[in-house]
Protein backbone atom coordinates (compact mmCIF):
# COMPACT_ATOMS: atom_id res chain seq x y z
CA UNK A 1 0.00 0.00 0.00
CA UNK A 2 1.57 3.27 -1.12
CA UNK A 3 2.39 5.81 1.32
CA UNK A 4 0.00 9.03 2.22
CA UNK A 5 2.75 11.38 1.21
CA UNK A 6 2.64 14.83 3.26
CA UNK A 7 3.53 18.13 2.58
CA UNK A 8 4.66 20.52 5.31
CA UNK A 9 5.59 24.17 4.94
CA UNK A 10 7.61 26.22 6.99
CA UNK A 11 7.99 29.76 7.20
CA UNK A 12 11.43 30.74 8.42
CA UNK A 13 12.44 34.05 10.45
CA UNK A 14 15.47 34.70 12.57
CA UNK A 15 13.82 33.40 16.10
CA UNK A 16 10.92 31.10 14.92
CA UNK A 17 9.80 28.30 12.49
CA UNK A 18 5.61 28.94 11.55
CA UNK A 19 4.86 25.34 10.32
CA UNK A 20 1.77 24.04 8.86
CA UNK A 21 1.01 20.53 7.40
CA UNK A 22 -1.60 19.13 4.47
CA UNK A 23 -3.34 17.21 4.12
CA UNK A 24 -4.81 17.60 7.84
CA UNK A 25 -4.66 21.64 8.23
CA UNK A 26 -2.34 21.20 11.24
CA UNK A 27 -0.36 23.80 12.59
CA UNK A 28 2.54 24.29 14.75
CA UNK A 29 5.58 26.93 15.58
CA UNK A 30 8.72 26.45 16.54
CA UNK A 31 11.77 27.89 17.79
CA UNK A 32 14.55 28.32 15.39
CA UNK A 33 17.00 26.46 17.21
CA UNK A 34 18.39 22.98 17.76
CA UNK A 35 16.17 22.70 20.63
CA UNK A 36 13.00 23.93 18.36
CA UNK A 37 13.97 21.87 15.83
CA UNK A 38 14.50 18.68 17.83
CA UNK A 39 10.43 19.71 19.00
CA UNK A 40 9.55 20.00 15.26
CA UNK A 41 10.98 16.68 14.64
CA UNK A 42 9.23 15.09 17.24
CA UNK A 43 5.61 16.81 16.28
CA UNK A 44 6.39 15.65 13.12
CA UNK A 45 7.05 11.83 13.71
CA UNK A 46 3.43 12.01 14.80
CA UNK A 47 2.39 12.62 11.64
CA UNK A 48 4.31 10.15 9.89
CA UNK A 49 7.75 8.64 8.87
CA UNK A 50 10.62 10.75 7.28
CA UNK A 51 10.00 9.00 3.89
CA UNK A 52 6.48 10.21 3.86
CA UNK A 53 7.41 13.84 4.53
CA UNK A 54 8.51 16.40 2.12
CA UNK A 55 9.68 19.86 3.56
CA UNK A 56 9.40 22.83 2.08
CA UNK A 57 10.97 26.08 3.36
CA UNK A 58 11.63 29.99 1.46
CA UNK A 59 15.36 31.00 1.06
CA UNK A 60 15.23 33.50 3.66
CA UNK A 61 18.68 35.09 3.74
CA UNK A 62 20.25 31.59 5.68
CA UNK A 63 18.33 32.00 8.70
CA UNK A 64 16.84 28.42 6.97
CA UNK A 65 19.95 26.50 6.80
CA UNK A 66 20.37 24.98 10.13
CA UNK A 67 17.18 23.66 10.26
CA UNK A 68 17.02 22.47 6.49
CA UNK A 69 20.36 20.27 7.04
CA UNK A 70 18.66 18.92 10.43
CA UNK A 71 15.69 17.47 8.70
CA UNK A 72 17.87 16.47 5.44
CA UNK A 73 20.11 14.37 7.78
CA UNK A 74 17.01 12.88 9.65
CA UNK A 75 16.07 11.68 6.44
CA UNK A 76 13.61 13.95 5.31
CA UNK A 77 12.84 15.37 1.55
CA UNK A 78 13.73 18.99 1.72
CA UNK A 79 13.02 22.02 -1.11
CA UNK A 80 14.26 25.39 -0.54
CA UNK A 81 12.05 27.43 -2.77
CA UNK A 82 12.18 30.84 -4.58
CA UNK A 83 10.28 33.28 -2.52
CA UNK A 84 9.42 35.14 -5.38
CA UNK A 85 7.60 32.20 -7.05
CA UNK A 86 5.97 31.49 -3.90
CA UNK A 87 4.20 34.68 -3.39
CA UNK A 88 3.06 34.81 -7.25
CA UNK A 89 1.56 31.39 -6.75
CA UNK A 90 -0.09 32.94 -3.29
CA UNK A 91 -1.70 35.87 -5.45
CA UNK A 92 -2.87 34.06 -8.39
CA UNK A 93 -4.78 31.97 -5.31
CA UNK A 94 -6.01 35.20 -4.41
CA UNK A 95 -4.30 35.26 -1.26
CA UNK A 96 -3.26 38.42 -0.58
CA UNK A 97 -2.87 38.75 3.23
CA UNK A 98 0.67 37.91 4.91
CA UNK A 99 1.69 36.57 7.77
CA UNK A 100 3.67 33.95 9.05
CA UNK A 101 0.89 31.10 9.49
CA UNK A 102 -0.16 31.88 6.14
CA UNK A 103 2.96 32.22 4.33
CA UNK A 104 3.90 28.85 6.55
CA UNK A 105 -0.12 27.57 4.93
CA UNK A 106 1.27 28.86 1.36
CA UNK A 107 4.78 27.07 1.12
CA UNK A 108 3.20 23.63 2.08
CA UNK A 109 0.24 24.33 -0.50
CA UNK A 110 2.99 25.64 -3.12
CA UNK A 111 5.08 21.81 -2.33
CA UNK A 112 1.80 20.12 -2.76
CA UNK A 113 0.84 21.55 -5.85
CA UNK A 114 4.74 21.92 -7.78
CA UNK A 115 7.40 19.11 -8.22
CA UNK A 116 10.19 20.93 -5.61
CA UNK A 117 13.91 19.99 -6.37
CA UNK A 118 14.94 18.21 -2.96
CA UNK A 119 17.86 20.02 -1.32
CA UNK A 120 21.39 19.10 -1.84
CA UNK A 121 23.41 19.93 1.64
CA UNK A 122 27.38 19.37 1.27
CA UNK A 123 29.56 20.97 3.83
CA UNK A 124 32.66 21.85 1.85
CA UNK A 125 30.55 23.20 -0.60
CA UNK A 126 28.48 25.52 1.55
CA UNK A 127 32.03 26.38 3.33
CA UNK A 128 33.57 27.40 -0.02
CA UNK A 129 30.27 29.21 -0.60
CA UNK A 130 29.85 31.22 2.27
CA UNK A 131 33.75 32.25 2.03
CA UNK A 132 33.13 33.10 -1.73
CA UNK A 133 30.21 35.79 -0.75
CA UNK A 134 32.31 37.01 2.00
CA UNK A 135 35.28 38.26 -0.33
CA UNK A 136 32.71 39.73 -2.71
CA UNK A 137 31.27 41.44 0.30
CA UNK A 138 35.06 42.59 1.25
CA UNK A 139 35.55 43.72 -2.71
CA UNK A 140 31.62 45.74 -2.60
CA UNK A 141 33.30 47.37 0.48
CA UNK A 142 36.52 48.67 -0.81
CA UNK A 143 34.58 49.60 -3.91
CA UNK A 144 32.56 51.69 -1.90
CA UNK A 145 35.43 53.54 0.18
CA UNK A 146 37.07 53.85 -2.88
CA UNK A 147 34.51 56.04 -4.44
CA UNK A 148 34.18 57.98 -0.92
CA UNK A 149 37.83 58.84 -0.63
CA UNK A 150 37.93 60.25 -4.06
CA UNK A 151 35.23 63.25 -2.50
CA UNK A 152 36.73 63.49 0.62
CA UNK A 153 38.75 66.83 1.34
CA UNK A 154 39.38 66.61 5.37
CA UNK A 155 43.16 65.06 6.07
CA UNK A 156 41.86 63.20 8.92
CA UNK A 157 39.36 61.39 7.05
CA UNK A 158 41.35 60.87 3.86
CA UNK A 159 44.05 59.17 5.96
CA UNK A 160 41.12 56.99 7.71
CA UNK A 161 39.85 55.73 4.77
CA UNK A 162 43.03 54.76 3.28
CA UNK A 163 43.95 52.68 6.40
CA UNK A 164 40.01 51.10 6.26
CA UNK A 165 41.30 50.02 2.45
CA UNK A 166 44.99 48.84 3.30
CA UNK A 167 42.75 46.35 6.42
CA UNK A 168 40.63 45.50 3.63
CA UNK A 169 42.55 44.45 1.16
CA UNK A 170 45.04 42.52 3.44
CA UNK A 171 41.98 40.56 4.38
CA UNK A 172 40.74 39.92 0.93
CA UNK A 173 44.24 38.45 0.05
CA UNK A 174 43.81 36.24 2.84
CA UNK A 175 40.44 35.19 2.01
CA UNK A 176 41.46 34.65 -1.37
CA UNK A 177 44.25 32.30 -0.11
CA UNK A 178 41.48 30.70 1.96
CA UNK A 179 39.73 29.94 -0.85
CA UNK A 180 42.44 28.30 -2.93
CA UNK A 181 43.03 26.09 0.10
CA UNK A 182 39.51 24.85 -0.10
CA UNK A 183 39.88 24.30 -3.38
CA UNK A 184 43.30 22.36 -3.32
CA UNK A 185 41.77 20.07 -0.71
CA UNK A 186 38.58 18.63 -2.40
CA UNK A 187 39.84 15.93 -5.00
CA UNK A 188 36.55 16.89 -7.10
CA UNK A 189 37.34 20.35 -7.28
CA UNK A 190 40.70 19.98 -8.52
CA UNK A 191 40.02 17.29 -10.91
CA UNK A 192 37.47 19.90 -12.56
CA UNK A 193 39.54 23.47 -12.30
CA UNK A 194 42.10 22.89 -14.90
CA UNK A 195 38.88 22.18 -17.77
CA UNK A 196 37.43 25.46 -16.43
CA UNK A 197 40.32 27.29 -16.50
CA UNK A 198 40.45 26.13 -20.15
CA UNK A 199 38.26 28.87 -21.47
CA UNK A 200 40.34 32.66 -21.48
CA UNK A 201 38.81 34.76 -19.39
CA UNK A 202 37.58 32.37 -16.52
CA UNK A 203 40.12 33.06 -13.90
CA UNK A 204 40.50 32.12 -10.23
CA UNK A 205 37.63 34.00 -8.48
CA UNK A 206 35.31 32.90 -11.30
CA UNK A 207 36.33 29.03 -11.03
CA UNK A 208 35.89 29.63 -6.80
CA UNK A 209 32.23 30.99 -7.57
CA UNK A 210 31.16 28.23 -9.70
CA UNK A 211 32.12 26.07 -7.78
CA UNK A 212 30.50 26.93 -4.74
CA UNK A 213 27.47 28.40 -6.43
CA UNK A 214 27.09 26.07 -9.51
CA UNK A 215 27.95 22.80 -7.54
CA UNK A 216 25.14 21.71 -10.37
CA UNK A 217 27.72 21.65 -13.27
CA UNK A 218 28.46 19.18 -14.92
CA UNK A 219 25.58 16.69 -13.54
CA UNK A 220 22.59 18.67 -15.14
CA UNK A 221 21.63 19.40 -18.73
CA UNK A 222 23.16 22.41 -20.01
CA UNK A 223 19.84 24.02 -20.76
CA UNK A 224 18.89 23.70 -16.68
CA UNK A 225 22.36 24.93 -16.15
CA UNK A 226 21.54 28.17 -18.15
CA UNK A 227 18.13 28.37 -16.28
CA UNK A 228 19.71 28.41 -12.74
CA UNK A 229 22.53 30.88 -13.80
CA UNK A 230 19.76 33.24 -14.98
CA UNK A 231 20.63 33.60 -18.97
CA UNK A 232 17.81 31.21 -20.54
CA UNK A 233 15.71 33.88 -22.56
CA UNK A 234 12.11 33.49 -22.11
CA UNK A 235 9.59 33.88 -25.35
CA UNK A 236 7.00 36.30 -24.62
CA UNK A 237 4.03 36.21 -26.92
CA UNK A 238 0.91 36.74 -27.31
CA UNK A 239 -1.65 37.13 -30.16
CA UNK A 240 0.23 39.53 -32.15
CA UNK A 241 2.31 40.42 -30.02
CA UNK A 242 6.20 39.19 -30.04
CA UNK A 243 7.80 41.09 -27.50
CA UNK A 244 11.93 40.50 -26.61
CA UNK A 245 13.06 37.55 -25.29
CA UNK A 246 14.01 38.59 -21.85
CA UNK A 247 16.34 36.69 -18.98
CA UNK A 248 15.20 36.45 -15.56
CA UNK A 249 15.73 34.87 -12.31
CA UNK A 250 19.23 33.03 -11.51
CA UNK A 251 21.95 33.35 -9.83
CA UNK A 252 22.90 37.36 -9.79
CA UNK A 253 26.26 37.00 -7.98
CA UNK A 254 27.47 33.65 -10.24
CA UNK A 255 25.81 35.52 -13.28
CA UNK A 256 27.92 39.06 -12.45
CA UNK A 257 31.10 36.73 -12.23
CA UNK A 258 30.22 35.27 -15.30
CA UNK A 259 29.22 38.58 -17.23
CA UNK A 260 33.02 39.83 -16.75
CA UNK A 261 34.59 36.67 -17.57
CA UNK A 262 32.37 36.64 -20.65
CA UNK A 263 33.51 40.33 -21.38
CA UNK A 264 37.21 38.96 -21.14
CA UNK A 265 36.86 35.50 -23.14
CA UNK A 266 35.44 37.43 -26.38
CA UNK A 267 38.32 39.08 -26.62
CA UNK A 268 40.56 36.20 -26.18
CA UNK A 269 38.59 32.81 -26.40
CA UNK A 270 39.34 32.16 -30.48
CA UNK A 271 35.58 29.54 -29.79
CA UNK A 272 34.09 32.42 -28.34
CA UNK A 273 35.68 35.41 -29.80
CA UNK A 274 34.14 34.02 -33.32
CA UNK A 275 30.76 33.17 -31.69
CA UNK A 276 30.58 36.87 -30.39
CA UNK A 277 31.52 38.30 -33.57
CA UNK A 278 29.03 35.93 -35.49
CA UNK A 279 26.43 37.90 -32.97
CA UNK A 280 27.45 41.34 -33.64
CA UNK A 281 27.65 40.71 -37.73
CA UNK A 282 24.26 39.73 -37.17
CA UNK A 283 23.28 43.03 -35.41
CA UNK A 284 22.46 41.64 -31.84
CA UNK A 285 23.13 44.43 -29.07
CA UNK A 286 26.03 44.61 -27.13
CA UNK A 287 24.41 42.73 -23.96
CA UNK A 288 22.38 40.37 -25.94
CA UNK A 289 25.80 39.18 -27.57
CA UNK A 290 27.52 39.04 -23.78
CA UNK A 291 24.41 37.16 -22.30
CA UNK A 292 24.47 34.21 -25.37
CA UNK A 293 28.21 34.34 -25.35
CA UNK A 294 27.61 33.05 -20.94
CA UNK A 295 25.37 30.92 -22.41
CA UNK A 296 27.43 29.61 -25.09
CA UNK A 297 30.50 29.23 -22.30
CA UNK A 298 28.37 27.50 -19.70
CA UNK A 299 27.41 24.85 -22.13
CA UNK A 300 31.35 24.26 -23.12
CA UNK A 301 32.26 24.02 -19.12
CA UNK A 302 29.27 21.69 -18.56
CA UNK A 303 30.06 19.31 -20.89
CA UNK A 304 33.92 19.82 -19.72
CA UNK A 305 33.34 19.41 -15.90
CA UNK A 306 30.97 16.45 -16.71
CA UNK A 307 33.77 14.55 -18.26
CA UNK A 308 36.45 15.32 -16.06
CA UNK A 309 34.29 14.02 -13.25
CA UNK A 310 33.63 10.72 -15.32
CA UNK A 311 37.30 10.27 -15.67
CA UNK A 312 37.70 10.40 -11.26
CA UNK A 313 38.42 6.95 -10.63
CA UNK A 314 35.60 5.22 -7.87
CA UNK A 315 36.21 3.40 -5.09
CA UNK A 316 35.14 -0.21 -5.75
């Protein structure tokens, strides 16, 4: 006899879990801590068994990770969905009130309704990841007292903000050697960073950034791959109209990494130098030309990575 599958939102904030279950209409709230969790997980086990269960909770700015990698290692199916998908769904339901039990009501109607991709949780990965957005926090930083120093006219300050930058970009370096390190040390990683490299223009801080935010390539489709990165053009239509193709969603910090790289390899990747050229004789704009030339080089490093991580010997 098959199993009564069940579908259990939860809407995540910094202190509490909101959590409600279908079918059944049940409700609960939680702290957002081990001890909260360890509750949920017992609430939950009356309910029904692990395999039964599939979790679904918003990408809310991390505050969701602990608890998503405590139910994925208790054996539970977990989604981390798009808020912004979540709340369209909830107003083309007509629900336009929000608050937590609703949103929590929402997410587990949204996981009932969709197919959810189940959560992957790795912990070098989300290591490397969380280092990777650090140094592009660091680099936003320095941007930004760059551009103030250039207006500043008080001594004091000027010499301030010059000391701020030298801090700064001492501890990028060593973030950047942090990085490397990670990178060294994962068998995986190293096996695949010598095909990325391959293409001009994809340098070190765009190999760290794929890897920690694209842990996806070279094990999906490359049209997938282009639809998490964010540069799969949509068709718009209708009737007589034919509007642009447009690109939206993704990955805006991997697809910024990628959008210089690109900017670099059609310059000097012969493949991709011709392919942008090809584009321009045709008379596609400037950024239409850079956004098919990403696609054109995530479709080369997919099929790259996924053969360099066929050739990684397996332990029999």
């Amino acid at each position: 006899m098959a199993l009564l599958l069940i579908f259990v939102g939860i809407d995540v904030s910094k202190d509490a879990l909101d959590v409600h279950l279908l079918p059944g209409n049940a409700s609960w709230r939680a702290d957002n801590t081990e001890q909260g969790w360890k509750q949920l997980m017992a609430w939950l086990e009356r309910h029904g068994e692990p395999a039964q269960i599939t979790i679904a909770l918003e990408a809310s700015g991390g505050f969701e990770k602990g608890c998503a990698r405590k139910f994925a290692e208790a054996g539970y199916t977990v989604s981390i969905l798009d808020p912004v998908r979540v709340r369209r769904f909830a107003e083309a339901a007509g629900q336009f009130a929000k608050t937590d039990a609703i949103d929590a009501r929402v997410i587990a109607r949204f996981a009932q309704t969709f197919t959810t991709t189940p959560a992957v949780f790795d912990q070098a990965t989300e290591r490397l990841a969380e280092t990777v957005r650090w140094r592009r926090q660091l680099i936003e930083q320095k941007t930004a007292l760059d551009n103030q120093l250039r207006g500043l006219t008080s001594t004091s300050l000027r010499r301030a903000t010059r000391g701020l930058l030298t801090r700064l970009e001492t501890l990028i370096e060593r973030i950047s050697d942090e990085i490397a390190k990670q990178i060294q040390a994962n068998p995986a990683w190293t096996a695949v960073t010598k095909p990325i490299h391959s293409i001009k223009g994809v340098g070190p801080v765009t190999v760290a950034t794929l890897l920690a935010e694209l842990p996806e390539l070279g094990r999906l489709d490359r049209r997938k791959i282009a639809a998490l990165v964010g540069v799969c053009p949509y068709t718009r239509q209708s009737g007589k109209s034919d509007a642009k193709r447009m690109i939206r969603g993704g990955r805006l910090g991997l697809r910024n990494a990628l959008y210089m790289a690109a900017l670099t390899a059609m310059r000097y990747d012969p493949t991709l130098k011709a392919f942008s050229e090809r584009l321009r004789a045709a008379g596609k704009p400037g950024k239409v030309a850079v956004v098919a030339v990403i696609h054109k080089m995530l479709t080369i490093l997919n099929a790259r990575v996924r053969d360099a991580l066929a050739a990684i010997p397996t332990n029999t």
